[in-house]
C-alpha atoms as a PDB file:
ATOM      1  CA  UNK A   1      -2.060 -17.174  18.976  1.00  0.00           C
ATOM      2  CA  UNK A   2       1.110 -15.014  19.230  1.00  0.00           C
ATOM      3  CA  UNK A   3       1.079 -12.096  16.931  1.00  0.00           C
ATOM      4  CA  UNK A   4       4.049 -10.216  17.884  1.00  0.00           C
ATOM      5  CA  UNK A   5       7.206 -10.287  15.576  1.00  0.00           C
ATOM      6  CA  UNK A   6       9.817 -12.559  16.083  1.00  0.00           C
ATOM      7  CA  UNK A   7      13.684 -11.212  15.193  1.00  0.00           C
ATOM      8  CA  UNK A   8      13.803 -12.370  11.718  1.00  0.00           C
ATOM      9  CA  UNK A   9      10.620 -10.853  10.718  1.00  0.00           C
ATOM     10  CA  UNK A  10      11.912  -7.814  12.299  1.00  0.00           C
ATOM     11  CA  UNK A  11      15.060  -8.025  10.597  1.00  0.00           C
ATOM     12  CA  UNK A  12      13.248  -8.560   7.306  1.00  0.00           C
ATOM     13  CA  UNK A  13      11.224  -5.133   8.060  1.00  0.00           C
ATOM     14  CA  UNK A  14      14.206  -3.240   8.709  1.00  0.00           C
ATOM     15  CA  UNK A  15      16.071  -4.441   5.771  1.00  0.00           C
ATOM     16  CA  UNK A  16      13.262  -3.400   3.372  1.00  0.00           C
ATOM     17  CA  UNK A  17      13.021  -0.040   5.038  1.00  0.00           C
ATOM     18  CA  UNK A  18      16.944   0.330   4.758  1.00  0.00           C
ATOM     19  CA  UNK A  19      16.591  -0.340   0.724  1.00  0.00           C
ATOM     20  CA  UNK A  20      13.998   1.812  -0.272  1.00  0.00           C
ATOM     21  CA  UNK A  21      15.399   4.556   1.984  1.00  0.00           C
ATOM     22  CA  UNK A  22      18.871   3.943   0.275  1.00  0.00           C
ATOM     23  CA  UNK A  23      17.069   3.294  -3.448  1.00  0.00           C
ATOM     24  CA  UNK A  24      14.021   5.783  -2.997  1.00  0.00           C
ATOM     25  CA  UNK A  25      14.555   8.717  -0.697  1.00  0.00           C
ATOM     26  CA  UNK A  26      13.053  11.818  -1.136  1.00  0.00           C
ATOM     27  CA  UNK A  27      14.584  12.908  -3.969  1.00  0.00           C
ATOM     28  CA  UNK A  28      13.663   9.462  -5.765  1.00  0.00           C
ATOM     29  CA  UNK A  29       9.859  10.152  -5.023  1.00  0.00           C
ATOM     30  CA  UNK A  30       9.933  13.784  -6.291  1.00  0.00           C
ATOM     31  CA  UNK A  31      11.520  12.516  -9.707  1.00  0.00           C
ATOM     32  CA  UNK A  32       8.816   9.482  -9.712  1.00  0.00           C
ATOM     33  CA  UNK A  33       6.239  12.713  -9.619  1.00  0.00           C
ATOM     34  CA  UNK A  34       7.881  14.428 -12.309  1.00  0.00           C
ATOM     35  CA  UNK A  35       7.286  11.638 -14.898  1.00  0.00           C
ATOM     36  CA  UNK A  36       3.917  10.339 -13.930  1.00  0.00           C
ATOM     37  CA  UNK A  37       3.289   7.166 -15.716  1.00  0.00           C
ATOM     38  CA  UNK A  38       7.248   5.888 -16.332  1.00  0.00           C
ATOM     39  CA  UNK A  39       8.347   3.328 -14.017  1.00  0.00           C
ATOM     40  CA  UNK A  40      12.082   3.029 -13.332  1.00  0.00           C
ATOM     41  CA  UNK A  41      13.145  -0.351 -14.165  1.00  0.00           C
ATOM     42  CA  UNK A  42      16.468   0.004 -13.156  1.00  0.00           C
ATOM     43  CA  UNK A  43      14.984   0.229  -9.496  1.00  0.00           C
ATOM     44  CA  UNK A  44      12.380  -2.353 -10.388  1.00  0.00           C
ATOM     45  CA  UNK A  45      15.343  -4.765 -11.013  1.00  0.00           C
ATOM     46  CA  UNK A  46      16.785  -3.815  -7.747  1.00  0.00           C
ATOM     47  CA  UNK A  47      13.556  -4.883  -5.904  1.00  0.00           C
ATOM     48  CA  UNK A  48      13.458  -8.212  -7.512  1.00  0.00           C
ATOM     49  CA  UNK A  49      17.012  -8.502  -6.874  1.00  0.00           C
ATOM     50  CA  UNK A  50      16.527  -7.945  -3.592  1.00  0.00           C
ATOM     51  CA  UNK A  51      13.654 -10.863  -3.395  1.00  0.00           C
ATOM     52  CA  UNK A  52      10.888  -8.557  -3.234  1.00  0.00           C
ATOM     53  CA  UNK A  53       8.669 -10.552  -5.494  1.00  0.00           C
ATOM     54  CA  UNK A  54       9.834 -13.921  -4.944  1.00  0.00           C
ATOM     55  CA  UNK A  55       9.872 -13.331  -1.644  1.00  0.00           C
ATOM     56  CA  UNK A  56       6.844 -16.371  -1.005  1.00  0.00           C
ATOM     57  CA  UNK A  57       8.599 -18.442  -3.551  1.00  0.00           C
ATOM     58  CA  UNK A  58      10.190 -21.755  -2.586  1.00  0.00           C
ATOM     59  CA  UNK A  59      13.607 -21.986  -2.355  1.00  0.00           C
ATOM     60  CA  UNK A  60      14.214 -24.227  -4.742  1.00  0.00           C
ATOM     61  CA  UNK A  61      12.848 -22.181  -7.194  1.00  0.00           C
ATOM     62  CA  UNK A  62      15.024 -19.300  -6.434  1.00  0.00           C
ATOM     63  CA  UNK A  63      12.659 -17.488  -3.859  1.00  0.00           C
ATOM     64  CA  UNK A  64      12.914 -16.973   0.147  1.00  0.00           C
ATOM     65  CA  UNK A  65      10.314 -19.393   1.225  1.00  0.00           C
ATOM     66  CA  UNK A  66       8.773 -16.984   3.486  1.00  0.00           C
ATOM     67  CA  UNK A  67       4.711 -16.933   4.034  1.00  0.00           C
ATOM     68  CA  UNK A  68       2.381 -13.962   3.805  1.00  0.00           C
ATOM     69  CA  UNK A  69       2.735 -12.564   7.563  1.00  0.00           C
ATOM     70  CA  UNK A  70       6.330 -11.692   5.959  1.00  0.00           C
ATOM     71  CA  UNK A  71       4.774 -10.025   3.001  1.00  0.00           C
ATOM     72  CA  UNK A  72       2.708  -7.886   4.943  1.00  0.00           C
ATOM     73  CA  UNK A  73       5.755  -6.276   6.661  1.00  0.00           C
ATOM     74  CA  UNK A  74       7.543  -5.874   3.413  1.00  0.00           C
ATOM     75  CA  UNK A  75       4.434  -4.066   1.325  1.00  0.00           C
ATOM     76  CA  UNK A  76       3.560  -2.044   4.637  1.00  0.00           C
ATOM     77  CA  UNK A  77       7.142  -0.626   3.714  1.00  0.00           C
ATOM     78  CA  UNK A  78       6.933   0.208   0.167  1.00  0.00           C
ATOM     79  CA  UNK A  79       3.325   1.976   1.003  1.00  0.00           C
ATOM     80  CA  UNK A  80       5.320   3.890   3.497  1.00  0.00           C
ATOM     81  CA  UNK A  81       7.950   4.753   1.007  1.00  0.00           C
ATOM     82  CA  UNK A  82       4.967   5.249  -1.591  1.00  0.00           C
ATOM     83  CA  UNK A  83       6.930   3.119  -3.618  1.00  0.00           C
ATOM     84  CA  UNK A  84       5.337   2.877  -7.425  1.00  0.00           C
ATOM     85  CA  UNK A  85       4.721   0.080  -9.557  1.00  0.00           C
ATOM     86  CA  UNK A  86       2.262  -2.652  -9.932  1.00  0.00           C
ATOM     87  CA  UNK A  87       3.755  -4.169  -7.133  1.00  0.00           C
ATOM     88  CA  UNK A  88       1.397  -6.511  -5.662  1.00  0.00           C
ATOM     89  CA  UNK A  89       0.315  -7.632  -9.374  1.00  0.00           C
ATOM     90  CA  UNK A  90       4.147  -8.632  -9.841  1.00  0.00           C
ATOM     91  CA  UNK A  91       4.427 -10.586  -6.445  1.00  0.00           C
ATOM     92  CA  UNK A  92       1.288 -12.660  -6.765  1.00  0.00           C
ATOM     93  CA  UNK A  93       3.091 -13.429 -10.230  1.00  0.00           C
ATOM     94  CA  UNK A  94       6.099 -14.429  -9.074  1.00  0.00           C
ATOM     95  CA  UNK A  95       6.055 -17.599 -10.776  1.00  0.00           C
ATOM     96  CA  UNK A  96       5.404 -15.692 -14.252  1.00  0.00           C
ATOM     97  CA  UNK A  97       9.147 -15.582 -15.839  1.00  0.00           C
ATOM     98  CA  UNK A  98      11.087 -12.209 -15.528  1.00  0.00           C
ATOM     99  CA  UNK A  99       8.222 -11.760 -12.433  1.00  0.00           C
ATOM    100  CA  UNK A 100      10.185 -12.693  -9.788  1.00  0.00           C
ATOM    101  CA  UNK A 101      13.644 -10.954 -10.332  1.00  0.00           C
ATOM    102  CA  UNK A 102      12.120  -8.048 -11.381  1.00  0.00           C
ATOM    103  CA  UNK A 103      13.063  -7.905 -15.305  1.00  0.00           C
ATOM    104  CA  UNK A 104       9.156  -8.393 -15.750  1.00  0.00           C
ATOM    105  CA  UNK A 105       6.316  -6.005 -14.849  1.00  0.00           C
ATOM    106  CA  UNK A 106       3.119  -7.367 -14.516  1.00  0.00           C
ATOM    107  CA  UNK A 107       0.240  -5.862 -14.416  1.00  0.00           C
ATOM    108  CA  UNK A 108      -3.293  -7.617 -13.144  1.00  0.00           C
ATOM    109  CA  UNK A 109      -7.075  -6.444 -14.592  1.00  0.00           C
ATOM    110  CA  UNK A 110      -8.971  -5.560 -11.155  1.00  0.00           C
ATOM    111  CA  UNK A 111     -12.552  -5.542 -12.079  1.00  0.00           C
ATOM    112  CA  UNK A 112     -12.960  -2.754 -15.106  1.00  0.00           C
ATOM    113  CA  UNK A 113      -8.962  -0.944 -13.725  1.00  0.00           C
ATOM    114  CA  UNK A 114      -5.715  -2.150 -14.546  1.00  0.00           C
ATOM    115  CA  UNK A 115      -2.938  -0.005 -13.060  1.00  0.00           C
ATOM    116  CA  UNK A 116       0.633   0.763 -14.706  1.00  0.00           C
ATOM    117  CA  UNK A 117      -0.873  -0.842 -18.101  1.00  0.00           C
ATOM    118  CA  UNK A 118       1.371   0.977 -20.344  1.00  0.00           C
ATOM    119  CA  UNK A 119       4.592  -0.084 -18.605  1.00  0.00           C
ATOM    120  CA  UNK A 120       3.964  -4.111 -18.186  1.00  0.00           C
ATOM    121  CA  UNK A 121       5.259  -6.871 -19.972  1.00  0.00           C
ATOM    122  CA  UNK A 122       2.774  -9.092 -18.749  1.00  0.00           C
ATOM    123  CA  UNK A 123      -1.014  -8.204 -18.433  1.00  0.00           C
ATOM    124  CA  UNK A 124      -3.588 -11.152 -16.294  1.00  0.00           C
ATOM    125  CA  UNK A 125      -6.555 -10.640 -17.541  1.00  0.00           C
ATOM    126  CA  UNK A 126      -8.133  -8.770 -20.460  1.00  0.00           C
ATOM    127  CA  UNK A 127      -7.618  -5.806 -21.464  1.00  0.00           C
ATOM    128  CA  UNK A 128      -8.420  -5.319 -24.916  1.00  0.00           C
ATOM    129  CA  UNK A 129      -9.605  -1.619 -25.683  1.00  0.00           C
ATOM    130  CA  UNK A 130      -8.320  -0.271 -22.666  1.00  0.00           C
ATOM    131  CA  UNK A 131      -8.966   3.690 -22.019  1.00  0.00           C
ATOM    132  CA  UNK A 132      -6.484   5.719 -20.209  1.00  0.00           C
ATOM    133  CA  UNK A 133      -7.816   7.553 -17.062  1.00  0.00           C
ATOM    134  CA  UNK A 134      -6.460  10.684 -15.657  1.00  0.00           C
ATOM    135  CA  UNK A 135      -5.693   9.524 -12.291  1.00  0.00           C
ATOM    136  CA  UNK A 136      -5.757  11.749  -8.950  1.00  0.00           C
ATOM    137  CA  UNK A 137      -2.238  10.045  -7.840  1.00  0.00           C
ATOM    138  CA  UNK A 138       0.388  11.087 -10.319  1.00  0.00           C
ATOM    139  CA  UNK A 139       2.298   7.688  -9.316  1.00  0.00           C
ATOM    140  CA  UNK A 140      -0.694   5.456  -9.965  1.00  0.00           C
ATOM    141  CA  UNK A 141      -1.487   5.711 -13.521  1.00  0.00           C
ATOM    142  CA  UNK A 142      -5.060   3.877 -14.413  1.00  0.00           C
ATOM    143  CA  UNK A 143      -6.419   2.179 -17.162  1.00  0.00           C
ATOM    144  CA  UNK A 144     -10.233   1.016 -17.516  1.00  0.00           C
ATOM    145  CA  UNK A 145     -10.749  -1.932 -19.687  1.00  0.00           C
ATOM    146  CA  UNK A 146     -14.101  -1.793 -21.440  1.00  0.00           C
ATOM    147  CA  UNK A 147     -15.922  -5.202 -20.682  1.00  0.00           C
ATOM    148  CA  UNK A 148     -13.554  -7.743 -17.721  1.00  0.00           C
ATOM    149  CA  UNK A 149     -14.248 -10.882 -19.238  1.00  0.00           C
ATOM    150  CA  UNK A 150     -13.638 -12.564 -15.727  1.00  0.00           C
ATOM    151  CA  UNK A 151     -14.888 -12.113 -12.423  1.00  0.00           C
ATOM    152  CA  UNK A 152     -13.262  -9.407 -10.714  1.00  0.00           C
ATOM    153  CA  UNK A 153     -12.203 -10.940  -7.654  1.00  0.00           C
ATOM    154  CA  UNK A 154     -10.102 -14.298  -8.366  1.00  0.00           C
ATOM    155  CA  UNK A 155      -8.640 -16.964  -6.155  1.00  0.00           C
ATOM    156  CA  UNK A 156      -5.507 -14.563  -5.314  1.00  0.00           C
ATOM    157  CA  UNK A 157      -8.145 -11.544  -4.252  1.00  0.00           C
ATOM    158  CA  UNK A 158      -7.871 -12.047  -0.411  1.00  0.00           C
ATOM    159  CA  UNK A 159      -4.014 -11.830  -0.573  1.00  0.00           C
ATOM    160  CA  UNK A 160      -3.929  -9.139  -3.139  1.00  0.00           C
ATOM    161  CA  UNK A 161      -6.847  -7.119  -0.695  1.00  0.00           C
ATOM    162  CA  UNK A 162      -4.265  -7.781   2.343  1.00  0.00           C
ATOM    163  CA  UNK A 163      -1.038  -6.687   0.900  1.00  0.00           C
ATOM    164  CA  UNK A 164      -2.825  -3.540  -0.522  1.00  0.00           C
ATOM    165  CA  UNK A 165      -4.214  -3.252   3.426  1.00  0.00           C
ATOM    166  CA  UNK A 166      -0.476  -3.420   3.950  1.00  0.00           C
ATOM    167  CA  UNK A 167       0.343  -0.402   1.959  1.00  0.00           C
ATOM    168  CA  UNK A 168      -2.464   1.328   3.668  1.00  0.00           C
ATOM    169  CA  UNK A 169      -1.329   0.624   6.669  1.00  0.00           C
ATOM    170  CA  UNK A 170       2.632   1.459   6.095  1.00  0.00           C
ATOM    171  CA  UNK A 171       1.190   4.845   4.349  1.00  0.00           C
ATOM    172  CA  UNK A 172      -0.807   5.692   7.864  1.00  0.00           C
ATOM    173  CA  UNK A 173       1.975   5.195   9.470  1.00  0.00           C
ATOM    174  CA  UNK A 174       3.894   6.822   7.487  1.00  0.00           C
ATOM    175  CA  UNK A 175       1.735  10.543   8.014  1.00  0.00           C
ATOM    176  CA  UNK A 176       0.985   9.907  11.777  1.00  0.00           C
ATOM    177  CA  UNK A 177       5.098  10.482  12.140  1.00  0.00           C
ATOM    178  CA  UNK A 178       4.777  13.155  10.073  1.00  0.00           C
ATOM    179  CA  UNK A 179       1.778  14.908  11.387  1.00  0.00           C
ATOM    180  CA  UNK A 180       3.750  14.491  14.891  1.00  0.00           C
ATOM    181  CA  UNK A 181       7.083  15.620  13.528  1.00  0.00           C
ATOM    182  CA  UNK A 182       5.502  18.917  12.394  1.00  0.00           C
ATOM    183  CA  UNK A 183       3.700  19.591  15.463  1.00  0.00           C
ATOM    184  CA  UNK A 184       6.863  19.278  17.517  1.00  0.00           C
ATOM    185  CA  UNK A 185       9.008  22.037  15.438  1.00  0.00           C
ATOM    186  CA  UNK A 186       6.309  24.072  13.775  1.00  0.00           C
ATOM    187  CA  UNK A 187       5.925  27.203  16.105  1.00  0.00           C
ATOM    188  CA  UNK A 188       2.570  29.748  16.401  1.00  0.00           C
ATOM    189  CA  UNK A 189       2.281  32.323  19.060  1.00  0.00           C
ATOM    190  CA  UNK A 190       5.522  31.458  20.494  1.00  0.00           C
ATOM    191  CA  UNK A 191       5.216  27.544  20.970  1.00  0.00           C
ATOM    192  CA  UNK A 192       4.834  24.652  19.443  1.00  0.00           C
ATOM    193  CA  UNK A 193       1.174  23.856  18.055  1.00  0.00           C
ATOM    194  CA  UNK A 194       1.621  20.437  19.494  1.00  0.00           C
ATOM    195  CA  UNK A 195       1.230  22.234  22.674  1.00  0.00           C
ATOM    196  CA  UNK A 196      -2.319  23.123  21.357  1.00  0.00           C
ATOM    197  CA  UNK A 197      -5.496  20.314  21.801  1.00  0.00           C
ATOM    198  CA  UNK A 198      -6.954  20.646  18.565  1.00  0.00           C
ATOM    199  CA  UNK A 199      -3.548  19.574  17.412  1.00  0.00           C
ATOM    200  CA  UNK A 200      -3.258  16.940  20.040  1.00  0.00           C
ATOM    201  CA  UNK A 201      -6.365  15.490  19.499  1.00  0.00           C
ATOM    202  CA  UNK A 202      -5.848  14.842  15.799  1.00  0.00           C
ATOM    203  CA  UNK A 203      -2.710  13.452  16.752  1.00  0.00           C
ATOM    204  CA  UNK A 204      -3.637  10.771  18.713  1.00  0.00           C
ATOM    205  CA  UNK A 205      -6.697  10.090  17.148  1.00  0.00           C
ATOM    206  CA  UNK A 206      -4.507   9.095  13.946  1.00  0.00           C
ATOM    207  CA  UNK A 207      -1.728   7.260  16.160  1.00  0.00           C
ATOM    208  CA  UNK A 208      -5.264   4.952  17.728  1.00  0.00           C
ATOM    209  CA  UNK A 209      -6.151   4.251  13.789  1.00  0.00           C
ATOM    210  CA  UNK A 210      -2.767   3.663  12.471  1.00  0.00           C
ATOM    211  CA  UNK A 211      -2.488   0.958  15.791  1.00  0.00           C
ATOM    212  CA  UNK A 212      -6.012  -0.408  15.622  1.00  0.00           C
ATOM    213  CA  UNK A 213      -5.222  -1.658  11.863  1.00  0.00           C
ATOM    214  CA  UNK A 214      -2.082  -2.811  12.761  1.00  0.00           C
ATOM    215  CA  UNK A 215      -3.422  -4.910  15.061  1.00  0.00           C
ATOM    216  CA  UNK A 216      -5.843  -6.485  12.695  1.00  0.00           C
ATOM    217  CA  UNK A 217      -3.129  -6.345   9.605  1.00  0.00           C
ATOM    218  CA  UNK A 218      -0.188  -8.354  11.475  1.00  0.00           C
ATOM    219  CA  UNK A 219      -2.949 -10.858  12.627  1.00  0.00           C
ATOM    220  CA  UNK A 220      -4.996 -11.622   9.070  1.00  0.00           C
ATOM    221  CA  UNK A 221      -1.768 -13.553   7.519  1.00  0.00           C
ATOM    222  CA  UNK A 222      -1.772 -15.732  10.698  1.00  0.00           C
ATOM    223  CA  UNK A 223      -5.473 -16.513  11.181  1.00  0.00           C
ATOM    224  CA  UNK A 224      -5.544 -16.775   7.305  1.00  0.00           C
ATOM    225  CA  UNK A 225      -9.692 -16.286   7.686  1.00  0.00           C
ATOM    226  CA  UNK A 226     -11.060 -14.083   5.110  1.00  0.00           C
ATOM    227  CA  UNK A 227     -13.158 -12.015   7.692  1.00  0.00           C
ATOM    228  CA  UNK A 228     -10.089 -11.040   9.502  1.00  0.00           C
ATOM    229  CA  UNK A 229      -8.659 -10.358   6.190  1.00  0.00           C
ATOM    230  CA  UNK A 230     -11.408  -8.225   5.157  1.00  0.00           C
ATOM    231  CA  UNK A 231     -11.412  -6.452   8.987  1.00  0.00           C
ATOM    232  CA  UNK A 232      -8.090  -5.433   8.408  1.00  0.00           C
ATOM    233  CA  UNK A 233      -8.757  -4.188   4.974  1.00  0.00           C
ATOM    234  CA  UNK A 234     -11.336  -1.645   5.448  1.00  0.00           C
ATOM    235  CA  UNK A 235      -9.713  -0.790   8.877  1.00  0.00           C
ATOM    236  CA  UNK A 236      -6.269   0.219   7.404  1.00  0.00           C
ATOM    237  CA  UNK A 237      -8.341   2.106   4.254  1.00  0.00           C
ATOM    238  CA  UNK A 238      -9.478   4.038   7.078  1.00  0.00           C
ATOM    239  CA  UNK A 239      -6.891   4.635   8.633  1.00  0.00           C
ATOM    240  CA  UNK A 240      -4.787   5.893   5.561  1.00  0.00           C
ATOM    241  CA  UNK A 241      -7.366   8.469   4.020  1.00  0.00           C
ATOM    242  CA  UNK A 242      -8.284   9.492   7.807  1.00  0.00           C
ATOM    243  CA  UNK A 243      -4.735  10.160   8.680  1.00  0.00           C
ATOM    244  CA  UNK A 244      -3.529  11.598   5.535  1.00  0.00           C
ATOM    245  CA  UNK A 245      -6.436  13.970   5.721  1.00  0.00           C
ATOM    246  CA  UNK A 246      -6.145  14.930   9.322  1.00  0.00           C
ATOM    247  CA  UNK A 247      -1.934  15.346   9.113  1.00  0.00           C
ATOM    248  CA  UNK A 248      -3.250  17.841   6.185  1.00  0.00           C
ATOM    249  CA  UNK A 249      -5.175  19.885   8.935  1.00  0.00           C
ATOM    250  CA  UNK A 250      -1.881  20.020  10.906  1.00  0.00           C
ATOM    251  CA  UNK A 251       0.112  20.986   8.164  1.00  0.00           C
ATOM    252  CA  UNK A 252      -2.378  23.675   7.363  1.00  0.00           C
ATOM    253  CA  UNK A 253      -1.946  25.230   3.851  1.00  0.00           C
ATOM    254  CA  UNK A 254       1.283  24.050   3.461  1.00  0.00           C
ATOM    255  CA  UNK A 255       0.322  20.424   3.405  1.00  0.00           C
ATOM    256  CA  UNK A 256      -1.079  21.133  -0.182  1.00  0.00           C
ATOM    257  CA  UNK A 257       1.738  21.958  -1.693  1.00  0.00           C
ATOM    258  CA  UNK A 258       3.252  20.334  -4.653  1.00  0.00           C
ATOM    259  CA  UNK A 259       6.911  20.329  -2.362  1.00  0.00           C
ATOM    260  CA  UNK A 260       4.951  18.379   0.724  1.00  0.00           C
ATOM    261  CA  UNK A 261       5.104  14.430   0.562  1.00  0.00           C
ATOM    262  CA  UNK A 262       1.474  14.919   2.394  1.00  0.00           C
ATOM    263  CA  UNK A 263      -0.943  15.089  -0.349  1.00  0.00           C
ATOM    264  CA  UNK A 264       1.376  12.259  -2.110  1.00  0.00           C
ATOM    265  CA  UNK A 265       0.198  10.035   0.580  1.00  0.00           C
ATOM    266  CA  UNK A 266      -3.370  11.417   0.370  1.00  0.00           C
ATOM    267  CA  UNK A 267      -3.949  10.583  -3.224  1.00  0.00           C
ATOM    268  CA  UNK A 268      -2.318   7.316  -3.192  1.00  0.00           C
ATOM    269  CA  UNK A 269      -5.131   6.635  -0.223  1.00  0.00           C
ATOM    270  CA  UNK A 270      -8.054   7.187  -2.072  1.00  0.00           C
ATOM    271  CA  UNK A 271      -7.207   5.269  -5.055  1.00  0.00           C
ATOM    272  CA  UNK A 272      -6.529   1.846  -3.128  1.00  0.00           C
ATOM    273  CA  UNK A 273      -9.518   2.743  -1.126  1.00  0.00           C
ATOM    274  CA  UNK A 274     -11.931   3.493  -4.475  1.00  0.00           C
ATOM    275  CA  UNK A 275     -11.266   0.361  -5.855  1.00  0.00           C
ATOM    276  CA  UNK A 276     -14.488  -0.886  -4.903  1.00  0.00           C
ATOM    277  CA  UNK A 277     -14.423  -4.576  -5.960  1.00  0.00           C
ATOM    278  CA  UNK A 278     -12.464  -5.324  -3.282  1.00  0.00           C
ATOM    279  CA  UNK A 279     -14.189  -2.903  -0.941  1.00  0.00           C
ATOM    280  CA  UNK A 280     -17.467  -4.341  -1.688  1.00  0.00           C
ATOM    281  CA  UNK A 281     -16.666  -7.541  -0.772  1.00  0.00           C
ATOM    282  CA  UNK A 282     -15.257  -6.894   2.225  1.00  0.00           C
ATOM    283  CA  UNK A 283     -17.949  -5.267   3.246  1.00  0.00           C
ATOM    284  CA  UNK A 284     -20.602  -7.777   2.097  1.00  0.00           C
ATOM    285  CA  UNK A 285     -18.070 -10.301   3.678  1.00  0.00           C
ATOM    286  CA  UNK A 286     -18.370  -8.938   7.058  1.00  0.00           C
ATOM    287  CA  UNK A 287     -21.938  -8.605   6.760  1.00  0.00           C
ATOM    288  CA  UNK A 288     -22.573 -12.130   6.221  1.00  0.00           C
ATOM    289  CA  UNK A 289     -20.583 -13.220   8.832  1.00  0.00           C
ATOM    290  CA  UNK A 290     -22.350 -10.915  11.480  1.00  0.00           C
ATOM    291  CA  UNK A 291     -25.739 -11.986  10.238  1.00  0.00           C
ATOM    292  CA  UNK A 292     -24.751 -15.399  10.801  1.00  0.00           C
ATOM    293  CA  UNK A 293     -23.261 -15.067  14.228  1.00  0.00           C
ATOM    294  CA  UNK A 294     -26.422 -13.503  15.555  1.00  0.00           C
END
């Protein structure tokens, strides 16, 4: 199989990166921080006008009738961007009206969480008597519902697991450039600490992760096998805590602060990576299938 992109896909990929960075630079994310737990639905609407959420849809019913190797590029974006919102609840509902051109938020029970509860029109799944959590990402507010009436992983789990593996991915990305951006330009003892092995080292070790899951990310939608799918979960969940963490070692102490888009990415990390019902099964998932190829 051929796994490269072709020019549309990498059109579609640039086009996504060219909206959020028009629609939610720097300054966008720093005012998303400032009001943790209010989603901006005048940039929600933009997304859906865009064809963010109906991007899988048919035609015919108003989408782009594009498949989920397309997806993947375009939520390996918005995790780069660190992009809020229930997004990948809203796009597997894009058949929900108001879903798919983005005058709905919906918002999907995962197991005992529900994220964005308190901003979404439309909740799948119960969540009656829903507690509010204090959440370690200030752009990923959390809910836990008391007693999930259903199973936590559903028939749209392996899609939802690879679009957050997406995220994860576009998020490692995201801090390998910036671990190697501030190694170029940040100067100690008269030269660059990129010109230092310590700093080197970390470097590549986070470019090797961030390709690695790539690898395994742009080739799940294709194979469409749930062991790939899993594969390229847990590998991109590694690669986005890893990576954040280490770009925090060559930041140094300045990498902690509240100004630094570092920690952002960080945070947002270990709360797709904690959501264990879909780490679980991945890893029970990959289990199995080496038991039973030995």
């Amino acid at each position: 199989m051929r796994f490269r992109l072709t020019d549309d896909q990498r059109a579609l990929r640039e086009g996504v990166r060219g909206l959020l960075a028009r629609r939610f630079d720097g300054a966008a994310l720093r005012a998303a921080v400032a009001r943790p737990g209010r989603l901006d639905r005048a940039l929600w609407r933009r997304l859906g006008a865009a064809g963010l959420f109906a991007l899988r849809l048919p035609e015919e019913r108003g989408g782009a009738g594009l498949g989920l190797p397309e997806a993947v590029l375009a939520f390996e974006e918005a995790g780069r961007a660190l992009l809020p919102g229930p997004l990948i609840a809203t796009h597997l509902a894009a058949t929900v009206p108001g879903a798919a051109d983005g005058t709905a938020v919906v918002a999907h029970v995962d197991g005992r969480l529900v994220e964005w509860l308190a901003q979404a029109d439309v909740v799948r799944g119960e969540a009656a008597g829903a507690v509010a959590l204090r959440s370690v990402d200030p752009l990923t507010p959390l809910h836990r519902v008391p007693e999930p009436r259903a199973a936590p992983l559903d028939a749209v789990a392996p899609e939802a697991s690879l679009l957050s593996a997406a995220e994860q991915l576009g998020s490692a990305g995201r801090t390998c450039e910036l671990a190697a951006e501030h190694a170029r330009t940040r100067e100690q003892f008269g030269r660059p600490i990129g010109a230092f092995q310590a700093v080197q080292q970390l470097c590549a070790g986070m470019l090797v992760r961030v390709e690695v899951a790539r690898a395994a990310v742009y080739a799940a939608p294709v194979t469409a096998d749930p062991v790939d799918i899993a594969a390229a979960r847990l590998l991109a969940d590694e690669a986005a805590v890893r990576g954040a963490r280490d770009c925090l070692q060559v930041h140094g102490g300045m990498g902690f602060t509240w100004e630094a888009e570092v920690h952002l990415h960080l945070k947002r990390a270990w709360v797709r990576t904690h959501r264990r019902e879909f780490v679980t099964e991945c890893e029970e998932l990959l289990a199995r299938d080496l038991l039973e190829r030995s």
